[in-house]
N, C-alpha and C. Protein backbone atom coordinates (compact mmCIF):
# COMPACT_ATOMS: atom_id res chain seq x y z
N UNK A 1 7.89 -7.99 -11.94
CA UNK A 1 6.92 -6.92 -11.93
C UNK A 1 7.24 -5.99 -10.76
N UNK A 2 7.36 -4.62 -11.13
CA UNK A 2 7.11 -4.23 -9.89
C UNK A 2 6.12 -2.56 -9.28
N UNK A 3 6.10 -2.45 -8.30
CA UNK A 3 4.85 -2.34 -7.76
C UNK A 3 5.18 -1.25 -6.76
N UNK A 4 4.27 0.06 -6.88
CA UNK A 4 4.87 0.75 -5.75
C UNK A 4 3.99 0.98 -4.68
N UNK A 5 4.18 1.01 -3.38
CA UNK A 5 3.15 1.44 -2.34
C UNK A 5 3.53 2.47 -1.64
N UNK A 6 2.15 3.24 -0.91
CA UNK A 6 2.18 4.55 -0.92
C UNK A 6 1.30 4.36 0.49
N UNK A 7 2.31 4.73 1.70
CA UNK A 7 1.07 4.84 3.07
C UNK A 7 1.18 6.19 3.00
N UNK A 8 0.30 6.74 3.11
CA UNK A 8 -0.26 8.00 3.44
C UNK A 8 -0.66 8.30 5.18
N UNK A 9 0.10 9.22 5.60
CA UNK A 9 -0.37 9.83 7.29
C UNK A 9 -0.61 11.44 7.42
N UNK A 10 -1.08 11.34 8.62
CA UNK A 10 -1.53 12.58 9.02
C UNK A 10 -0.23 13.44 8.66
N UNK A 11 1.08 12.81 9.00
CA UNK A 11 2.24 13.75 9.33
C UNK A 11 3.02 12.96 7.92
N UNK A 12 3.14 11.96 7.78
CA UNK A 12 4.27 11.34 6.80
C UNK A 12 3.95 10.79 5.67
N UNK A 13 4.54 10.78 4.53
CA UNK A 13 4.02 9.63 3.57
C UNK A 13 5.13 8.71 2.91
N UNK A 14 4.87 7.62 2.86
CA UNK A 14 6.37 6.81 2.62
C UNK A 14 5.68 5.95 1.62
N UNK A 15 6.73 6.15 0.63
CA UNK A 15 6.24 5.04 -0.54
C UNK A 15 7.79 3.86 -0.81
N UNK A 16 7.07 3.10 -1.56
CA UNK A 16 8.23 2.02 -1.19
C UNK A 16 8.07 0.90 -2.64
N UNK A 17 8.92 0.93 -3.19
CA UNK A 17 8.84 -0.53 -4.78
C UNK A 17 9.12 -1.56 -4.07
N UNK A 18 8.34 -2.14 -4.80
CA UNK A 18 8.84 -3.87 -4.52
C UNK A 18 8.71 -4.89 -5.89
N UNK A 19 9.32 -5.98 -5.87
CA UNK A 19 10.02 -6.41 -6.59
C UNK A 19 8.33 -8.10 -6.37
N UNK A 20 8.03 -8.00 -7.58
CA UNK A 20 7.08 -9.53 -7.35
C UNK A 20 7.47 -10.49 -8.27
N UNK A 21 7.54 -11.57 -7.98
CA UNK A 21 7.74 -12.60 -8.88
C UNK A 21 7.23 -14.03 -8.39
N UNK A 22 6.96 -14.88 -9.40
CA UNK A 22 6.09 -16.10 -8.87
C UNK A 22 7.53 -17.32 -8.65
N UNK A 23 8.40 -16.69 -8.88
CA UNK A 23 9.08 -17.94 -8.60
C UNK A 23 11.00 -16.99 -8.09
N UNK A 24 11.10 -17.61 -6.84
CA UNK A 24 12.89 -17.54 -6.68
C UNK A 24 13.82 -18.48 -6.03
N UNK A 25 15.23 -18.38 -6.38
CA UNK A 25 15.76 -19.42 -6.05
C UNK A 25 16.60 -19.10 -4.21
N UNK A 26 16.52 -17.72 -4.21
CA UNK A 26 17.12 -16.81 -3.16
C UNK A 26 16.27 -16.56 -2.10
N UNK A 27 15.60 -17.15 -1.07
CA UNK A 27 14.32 -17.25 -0.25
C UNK A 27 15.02 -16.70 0.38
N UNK A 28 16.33 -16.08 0.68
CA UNK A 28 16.81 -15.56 1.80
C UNK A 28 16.67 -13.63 1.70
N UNK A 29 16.16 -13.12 0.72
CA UNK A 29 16.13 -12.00 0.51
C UNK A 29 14.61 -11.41 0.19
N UNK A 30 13.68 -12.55 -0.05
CA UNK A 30 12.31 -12.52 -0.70
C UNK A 30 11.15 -12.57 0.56
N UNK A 31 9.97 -12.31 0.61
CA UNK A 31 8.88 -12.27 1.59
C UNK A 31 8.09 -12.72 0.51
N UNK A 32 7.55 -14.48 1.35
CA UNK A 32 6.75 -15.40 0.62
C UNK A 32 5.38 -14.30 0.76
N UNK A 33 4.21 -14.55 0.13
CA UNK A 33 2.87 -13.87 0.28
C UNK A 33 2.23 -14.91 -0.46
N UNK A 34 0.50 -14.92 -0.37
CA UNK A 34 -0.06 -15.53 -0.96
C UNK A 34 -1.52 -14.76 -1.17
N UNK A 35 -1.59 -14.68 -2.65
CA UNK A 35 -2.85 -13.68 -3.04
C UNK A 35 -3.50 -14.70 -3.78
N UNK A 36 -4.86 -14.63 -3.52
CA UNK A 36 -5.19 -15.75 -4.09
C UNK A 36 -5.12 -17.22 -4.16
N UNK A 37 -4.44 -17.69 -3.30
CA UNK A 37 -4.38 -19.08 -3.13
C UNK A 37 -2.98 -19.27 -3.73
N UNK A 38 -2.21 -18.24 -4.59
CA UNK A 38 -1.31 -18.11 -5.28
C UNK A 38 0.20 -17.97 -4.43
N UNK A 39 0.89 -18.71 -4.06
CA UNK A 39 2.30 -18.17 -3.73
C UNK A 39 2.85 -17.63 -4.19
N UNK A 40 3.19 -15.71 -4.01
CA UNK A 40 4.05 -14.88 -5.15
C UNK A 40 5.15 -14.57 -3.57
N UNK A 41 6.31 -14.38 -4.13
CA UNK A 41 7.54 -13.51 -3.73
C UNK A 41 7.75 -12.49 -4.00
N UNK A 42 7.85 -11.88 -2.76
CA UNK A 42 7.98 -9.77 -3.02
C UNK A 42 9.41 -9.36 -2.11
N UNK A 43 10.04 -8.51 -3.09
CA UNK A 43 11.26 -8.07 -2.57
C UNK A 43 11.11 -6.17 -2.20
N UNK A 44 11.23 -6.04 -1.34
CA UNK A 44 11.39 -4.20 -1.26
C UNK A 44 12.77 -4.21 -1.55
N UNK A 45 12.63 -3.18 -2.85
CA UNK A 45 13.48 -2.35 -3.48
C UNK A 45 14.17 -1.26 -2.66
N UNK A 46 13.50 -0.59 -2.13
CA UNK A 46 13.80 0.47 -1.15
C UNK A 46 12.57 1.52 -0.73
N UNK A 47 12.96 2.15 -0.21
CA UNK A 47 11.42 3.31 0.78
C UNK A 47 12.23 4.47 0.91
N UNK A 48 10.95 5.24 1.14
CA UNK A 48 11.69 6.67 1.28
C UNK A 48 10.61 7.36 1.60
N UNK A 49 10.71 8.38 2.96
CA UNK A 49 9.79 8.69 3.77
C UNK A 49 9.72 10.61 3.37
N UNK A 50 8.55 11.26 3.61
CA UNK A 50 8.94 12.55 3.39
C UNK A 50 7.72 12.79 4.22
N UNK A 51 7.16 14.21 4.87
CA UNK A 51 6.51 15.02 5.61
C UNK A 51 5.25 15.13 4.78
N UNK A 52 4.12 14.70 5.28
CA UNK A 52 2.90 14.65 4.21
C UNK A 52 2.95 16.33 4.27
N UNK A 53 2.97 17.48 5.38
CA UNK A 53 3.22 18.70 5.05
C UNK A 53 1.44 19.04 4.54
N UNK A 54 -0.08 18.63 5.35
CA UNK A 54 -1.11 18.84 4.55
C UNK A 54 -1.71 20.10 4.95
N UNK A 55 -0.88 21.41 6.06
CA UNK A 55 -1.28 22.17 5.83
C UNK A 55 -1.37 23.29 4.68
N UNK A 56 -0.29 22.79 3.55
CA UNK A 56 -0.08 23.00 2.49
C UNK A 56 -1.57 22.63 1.31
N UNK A 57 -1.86 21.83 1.91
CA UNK A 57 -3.18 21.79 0.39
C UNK A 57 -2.98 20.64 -0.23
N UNK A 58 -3.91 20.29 -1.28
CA UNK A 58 -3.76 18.94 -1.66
C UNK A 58 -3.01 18.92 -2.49
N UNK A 59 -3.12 20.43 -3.62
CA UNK A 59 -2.37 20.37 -4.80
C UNK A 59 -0.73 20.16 -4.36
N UNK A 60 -0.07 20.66 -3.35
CA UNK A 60 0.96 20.67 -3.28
C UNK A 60 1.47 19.42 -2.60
N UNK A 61 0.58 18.50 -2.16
CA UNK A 61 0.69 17.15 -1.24
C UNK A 61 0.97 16.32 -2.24
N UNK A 62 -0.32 16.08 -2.89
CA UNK A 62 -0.20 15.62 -4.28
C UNK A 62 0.69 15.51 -5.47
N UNK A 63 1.38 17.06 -5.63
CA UNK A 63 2.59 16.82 -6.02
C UNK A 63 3.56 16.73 -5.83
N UNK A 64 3.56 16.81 -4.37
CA UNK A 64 4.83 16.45 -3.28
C UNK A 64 5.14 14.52 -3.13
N UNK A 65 3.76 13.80 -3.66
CA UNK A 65 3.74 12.20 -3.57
C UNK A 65 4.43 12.12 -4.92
N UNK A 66 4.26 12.70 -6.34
CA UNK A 66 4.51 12.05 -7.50
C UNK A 66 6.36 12.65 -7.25
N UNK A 67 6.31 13.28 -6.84
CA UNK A 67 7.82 13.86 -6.55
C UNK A 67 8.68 12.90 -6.05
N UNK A 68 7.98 12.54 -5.04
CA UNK A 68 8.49 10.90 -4.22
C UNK A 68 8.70 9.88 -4.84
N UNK A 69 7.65 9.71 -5.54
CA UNK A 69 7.75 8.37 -7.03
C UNK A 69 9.10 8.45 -8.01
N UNK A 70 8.95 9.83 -8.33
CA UNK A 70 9.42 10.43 -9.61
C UNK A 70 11.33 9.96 -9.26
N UNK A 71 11.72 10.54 -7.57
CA UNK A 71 13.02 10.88 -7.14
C UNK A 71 13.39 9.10 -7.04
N UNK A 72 12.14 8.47 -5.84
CA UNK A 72 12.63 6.93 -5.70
C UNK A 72 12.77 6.44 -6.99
N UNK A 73 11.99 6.48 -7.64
CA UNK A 73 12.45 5.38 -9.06
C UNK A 73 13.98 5.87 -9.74
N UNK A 74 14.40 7.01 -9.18
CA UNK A 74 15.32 7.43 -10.11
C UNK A 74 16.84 6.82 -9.09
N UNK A 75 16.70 7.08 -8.25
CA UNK A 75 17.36 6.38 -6.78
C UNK A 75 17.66 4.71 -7.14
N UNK A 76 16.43 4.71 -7.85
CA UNK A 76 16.55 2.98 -7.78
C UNK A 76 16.70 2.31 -9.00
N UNK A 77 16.91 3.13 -10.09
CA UNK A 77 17.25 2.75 -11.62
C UNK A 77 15.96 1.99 -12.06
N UNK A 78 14.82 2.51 -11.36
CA UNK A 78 13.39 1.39 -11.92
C UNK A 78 12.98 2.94 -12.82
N UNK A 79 12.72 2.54 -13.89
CA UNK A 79 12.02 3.11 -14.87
C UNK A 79 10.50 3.49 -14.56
N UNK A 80 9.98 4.63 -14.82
CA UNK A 80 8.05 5.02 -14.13
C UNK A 80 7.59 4.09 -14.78
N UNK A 81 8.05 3.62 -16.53
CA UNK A 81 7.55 2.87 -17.14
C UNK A 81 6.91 1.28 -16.86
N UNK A 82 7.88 0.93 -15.66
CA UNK A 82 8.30 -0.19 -15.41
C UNK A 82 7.15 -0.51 -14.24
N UNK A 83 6.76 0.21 -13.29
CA UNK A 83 5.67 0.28 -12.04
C UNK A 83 4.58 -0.21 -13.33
N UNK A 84 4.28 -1.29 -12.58
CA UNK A 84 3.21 -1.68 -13.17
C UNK A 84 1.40 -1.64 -12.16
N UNK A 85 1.98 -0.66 -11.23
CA UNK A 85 0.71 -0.48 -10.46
C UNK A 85 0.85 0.19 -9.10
N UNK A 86 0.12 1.00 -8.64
CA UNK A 86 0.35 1.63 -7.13
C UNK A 86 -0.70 1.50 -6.28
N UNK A 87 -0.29 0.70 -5.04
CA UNK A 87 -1.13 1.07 -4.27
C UNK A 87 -1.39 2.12 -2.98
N UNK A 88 -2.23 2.75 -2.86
CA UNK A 88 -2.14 3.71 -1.90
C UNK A 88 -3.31 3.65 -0.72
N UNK A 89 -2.47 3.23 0.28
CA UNK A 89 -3.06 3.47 2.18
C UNK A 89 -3.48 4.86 2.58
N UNK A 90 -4.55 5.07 2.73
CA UNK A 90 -5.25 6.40 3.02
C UNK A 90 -5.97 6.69 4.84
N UNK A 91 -5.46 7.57 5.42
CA UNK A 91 -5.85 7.86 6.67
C UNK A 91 -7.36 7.92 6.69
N UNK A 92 -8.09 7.14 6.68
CA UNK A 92 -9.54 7.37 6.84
C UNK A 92 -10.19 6.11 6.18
N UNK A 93 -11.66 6.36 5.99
CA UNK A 93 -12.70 5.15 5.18
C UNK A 93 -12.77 6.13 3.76
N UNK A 94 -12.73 4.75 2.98
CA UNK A 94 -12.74 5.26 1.18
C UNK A 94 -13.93 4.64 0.67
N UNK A 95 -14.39 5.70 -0.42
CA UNK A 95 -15.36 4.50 -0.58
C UNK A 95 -14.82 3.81 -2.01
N UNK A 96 -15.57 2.57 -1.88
CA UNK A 96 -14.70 1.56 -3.08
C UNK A 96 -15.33 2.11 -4.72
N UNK A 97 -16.46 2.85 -4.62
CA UNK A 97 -17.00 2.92 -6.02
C UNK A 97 -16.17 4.59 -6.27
N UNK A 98 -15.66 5.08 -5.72
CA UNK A 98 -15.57 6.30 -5.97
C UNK A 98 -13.97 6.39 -5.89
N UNK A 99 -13.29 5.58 -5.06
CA UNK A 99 -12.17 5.56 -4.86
C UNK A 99 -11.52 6.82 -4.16
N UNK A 100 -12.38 7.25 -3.09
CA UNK A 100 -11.69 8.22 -2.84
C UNK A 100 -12.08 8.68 -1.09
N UNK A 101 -11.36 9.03 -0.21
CA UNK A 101 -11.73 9.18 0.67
C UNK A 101 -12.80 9.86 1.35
N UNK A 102 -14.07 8.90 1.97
CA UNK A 102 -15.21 9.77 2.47
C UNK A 102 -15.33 10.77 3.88
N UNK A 103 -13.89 10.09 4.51
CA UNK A 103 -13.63 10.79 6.07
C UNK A 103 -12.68 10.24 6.22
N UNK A 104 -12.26 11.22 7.62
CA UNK A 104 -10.65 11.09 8.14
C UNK A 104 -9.88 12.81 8.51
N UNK A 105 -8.97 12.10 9.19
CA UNK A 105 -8.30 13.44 10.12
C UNK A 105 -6.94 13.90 9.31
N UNK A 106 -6.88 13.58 7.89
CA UNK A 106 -6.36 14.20 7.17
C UNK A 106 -7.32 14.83 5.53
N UNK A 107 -8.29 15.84 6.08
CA UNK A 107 -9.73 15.99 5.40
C UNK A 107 -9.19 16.72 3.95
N UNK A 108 -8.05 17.22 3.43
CA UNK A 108 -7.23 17.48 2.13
C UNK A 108 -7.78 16.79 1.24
N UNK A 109 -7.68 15.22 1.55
CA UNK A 109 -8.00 14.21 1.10
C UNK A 109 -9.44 14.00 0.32
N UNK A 110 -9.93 14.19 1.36
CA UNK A 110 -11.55 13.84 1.12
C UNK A 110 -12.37 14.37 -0.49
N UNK A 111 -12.67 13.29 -0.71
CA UNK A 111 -13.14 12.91 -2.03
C UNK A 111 -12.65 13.49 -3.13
N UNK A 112 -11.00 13.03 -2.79
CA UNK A 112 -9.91 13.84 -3.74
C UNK A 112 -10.02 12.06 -4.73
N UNK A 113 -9.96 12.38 -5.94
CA UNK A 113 -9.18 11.35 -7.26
C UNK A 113 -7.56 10.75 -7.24
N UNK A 114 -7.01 10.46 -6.37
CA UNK A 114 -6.28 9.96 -6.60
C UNK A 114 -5.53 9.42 -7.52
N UNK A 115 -6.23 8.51 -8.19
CA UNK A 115 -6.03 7.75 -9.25
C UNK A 115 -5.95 8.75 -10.34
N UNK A 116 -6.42 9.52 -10.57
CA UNK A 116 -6.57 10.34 -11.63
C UNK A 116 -5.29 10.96 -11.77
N UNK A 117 -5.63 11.99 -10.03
CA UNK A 117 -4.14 12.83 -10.00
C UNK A 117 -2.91 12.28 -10.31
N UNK A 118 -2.76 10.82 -9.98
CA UNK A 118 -1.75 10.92 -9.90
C UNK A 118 -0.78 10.43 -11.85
N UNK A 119 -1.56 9.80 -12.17
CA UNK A 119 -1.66 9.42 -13.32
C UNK A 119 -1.33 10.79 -14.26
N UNK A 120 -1.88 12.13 -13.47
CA UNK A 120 -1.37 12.74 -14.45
C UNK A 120 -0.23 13.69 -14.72
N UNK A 121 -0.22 13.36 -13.09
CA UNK A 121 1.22 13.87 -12.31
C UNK A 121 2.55 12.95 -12.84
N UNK A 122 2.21 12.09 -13.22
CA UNK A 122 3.36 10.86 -13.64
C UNK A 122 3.53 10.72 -15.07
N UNK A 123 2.20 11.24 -15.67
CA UNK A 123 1.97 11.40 -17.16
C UNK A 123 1.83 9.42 -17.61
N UNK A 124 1.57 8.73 -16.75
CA UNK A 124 1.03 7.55 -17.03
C UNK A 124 0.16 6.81 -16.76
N UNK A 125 -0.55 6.09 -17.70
CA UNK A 125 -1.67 5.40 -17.27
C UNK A 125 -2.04 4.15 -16.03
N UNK A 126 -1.39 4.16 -15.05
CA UNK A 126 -0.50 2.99 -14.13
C UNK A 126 -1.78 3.14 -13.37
N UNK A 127 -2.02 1.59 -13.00
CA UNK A 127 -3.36 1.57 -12.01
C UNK A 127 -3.36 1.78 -10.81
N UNK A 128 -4.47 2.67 -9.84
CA UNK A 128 -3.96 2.71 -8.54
C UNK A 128 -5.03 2.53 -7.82
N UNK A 129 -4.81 2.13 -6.90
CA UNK A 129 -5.85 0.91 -6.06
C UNK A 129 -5.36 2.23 -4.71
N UNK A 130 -6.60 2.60 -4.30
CA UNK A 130 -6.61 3.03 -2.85
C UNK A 130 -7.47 2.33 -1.54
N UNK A 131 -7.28 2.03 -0.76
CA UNK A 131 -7.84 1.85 0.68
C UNK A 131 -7.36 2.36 2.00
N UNK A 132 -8.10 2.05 3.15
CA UNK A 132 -7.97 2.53 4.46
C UNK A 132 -6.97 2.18 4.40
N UNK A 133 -5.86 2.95 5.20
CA UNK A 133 -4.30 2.22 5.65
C UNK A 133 -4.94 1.26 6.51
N UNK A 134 -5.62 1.15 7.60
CA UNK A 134 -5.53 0.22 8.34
C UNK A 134 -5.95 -0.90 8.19
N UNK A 135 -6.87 -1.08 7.10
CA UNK A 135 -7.13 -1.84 6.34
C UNK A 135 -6.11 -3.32 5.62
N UNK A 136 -5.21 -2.19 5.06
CA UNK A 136 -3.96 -2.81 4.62
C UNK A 136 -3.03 -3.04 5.48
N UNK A 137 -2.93 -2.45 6.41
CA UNK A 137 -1.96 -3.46 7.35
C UNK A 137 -2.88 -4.57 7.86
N UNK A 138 -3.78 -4.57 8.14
CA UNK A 138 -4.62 -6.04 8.19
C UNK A 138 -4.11 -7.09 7.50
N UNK A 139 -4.55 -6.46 6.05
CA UNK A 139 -4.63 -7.53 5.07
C UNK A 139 -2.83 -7.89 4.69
N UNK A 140 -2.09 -6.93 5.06
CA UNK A 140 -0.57 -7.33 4.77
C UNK A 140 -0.02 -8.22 5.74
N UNK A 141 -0.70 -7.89 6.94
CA UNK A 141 -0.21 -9.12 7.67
C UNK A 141 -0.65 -10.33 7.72
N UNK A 142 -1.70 -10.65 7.43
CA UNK A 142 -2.54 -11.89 7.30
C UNK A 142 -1.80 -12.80 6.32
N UNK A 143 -1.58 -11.69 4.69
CA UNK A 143 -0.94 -12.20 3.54
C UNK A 143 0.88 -12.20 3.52
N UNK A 144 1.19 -11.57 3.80
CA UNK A 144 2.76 -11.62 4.46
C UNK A 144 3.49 -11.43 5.10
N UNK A 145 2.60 -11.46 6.41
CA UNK A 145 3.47 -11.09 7.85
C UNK A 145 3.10 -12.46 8.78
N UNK A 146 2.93 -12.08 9.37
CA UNK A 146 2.23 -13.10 10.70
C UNK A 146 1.50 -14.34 10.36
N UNK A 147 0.52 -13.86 9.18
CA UNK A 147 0.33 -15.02 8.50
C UNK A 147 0.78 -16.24 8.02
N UNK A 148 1.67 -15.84 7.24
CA UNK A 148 2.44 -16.77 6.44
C UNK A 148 3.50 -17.89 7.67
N UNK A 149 3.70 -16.95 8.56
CA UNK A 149 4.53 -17.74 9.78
C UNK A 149 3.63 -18.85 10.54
N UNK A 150 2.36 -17.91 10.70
CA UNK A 150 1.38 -19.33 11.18
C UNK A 150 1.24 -20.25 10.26
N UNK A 151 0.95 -20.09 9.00
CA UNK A 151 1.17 -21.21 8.37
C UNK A 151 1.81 -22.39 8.14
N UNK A 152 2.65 -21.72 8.51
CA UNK A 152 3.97 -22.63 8.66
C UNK A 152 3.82 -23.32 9.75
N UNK A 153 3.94 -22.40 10.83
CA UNK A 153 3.74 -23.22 12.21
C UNK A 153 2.47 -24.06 12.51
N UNK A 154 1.63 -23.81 12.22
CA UNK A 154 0.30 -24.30 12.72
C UNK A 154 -0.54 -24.96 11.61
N UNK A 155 -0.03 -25.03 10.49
CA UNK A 155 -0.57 -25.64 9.07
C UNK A 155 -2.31 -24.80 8.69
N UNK A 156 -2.61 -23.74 9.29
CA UNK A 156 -3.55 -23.23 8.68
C UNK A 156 -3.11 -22.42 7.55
N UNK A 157 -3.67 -22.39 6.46
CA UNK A 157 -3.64 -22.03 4.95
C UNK A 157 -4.48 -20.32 5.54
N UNK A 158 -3.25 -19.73 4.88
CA UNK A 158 -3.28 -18.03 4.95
C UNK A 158 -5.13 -17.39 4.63
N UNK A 159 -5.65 -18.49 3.59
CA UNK A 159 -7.30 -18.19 3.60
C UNK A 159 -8.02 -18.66 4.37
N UNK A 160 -7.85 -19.34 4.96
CA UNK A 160 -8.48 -19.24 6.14
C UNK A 160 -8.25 -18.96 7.58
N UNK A 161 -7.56 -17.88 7.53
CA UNK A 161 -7.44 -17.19 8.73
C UNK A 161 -8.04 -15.70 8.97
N UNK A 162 -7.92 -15.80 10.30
CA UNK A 162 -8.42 -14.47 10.93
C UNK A 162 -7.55 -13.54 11.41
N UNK A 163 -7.62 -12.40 11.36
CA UNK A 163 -6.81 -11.29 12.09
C UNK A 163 -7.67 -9.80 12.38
N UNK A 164 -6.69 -9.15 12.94
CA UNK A 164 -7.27 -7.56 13.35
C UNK A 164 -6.32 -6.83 13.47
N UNK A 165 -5.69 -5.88 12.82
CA UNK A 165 -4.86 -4.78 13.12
C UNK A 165 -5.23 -3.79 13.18
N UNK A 166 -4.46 -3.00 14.53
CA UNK A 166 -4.95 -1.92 15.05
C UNK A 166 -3.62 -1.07 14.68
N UNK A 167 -4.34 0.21 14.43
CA UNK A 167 -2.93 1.40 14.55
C UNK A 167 -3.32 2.73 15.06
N UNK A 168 -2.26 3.11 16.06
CA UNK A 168 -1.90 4.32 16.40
C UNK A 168 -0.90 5.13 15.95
N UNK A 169 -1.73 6.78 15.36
CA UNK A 169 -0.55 7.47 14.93
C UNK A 169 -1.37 8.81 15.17
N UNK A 170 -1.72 9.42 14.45
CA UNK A 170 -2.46 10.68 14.22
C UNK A 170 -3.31 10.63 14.27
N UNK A 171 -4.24 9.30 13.98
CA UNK A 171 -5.65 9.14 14.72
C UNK A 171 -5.40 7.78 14.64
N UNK A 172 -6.95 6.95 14.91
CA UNK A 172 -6.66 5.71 15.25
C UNK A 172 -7.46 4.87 14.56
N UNK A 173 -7.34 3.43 13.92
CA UNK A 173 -7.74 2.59 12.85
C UNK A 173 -7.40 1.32 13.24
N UNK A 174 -8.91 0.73 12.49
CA UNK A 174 -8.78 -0.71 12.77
C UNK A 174 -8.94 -1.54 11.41
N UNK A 175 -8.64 -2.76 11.31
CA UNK A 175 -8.95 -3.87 10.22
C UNK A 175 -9.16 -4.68 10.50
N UNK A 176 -9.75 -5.91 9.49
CA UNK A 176 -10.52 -6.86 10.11
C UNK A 176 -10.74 -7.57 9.14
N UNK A 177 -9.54 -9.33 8.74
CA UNK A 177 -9.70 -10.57 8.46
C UNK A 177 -9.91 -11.47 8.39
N UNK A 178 -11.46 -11.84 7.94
CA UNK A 178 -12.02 -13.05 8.06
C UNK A 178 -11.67 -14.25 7.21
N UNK A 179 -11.24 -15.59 7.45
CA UNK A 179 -10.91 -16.43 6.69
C UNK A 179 -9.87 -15.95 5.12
N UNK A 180 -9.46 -15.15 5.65
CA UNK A 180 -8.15 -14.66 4.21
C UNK A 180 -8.90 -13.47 3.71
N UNK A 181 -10.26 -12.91 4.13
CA UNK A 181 -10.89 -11.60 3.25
C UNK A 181 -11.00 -10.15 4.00
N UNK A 182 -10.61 -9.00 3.59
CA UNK A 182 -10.80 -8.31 4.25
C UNK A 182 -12.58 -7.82 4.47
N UNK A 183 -12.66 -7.66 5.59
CA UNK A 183 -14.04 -6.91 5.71
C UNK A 183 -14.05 -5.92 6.05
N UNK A 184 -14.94 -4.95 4.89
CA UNK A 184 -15.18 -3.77 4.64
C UNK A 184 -16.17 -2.77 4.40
């Protein structure tokens, strides 16, 4: 399966495929994760960074991201067909029923459709899951960064752990992992 992600910044936006599968024989190329209690393996395909550029407007940001999709998949012989889902890290707080950003210091954004746009920018129906970036680096490290190493080391099981990631860039964001869940 694979899967594209999309951090969104004040200044940059870098999207990146990755490669999931529940089972490999090659642990030397794969990043274990665990969603759900579930052990899956994720491979990055490749990334590719471009200038979010948002004094330009949304329309042109917006189609400056599916542009990114459109060029990486073609870079990488993955078919649009083939993304079976995107997720996208957003500079600010989103809200979850609306899916769309309520604040933040990239305000283009704000209570823009995402999901919609982009779907139609791609001309496909592909699901897209947005949250706080900082959010998701929380929850990425808990689930396949730092996490998974304590696990190892210290035999606590990735759900029940705690974390907090902080980031500095263009403004500043926090996250916050209780026992394997993000809180939000």
């Amino acid at each position: 399966m694979i899967i594209c992600g999309l951090d969104i910044g004040g200044t940059k936006v870098e999207a990146a495929f990755f490669e999931v599968v529940k089972e490999t024989q090659d642990n030397d190329h794969w990043q274990e994760i665990q969603v759900g209690g579930e052990v899956l393996f994720l491979r990055n395909r490749g990334s590719r960074r471009i200038p979010t550029e948002r004094s330009r407007g949304y329309q042109i940001v917006i189609e400056n991201i599916s542009n990114l999709i459109k060029d990486l998949s073609k870079e990488l012989t993955i078919g649009l067909d083939e993304i079976k889902g995107i997720g996208i890290g957003l500079p600010g707080s989103v809200d979850p029923k609306k899916k769309a950003m309520s604040n933040g210091n990239t305000r283009i954004f704000l209570d823009k459709n995402l999901e919609n746009d982009l779907q139609i920018l791609l001309k496909l129906p592909i699901p897209v899951e947005v949250s706080n970036d900082a959010n998701c680096f929380a929850l990425a490290e808990v689930l396949a960064g730092a996490g998974i190493t304590y696990a190892k080391e210290a035999g606590k099981p990735v759900k029940k752990q705690n974390g907090l990631g902080l980031i500095l860039g263009t403004g500043l964001g926090g996250g916050c992992v209780i026992n394997g869940q993000l809180i939000t």
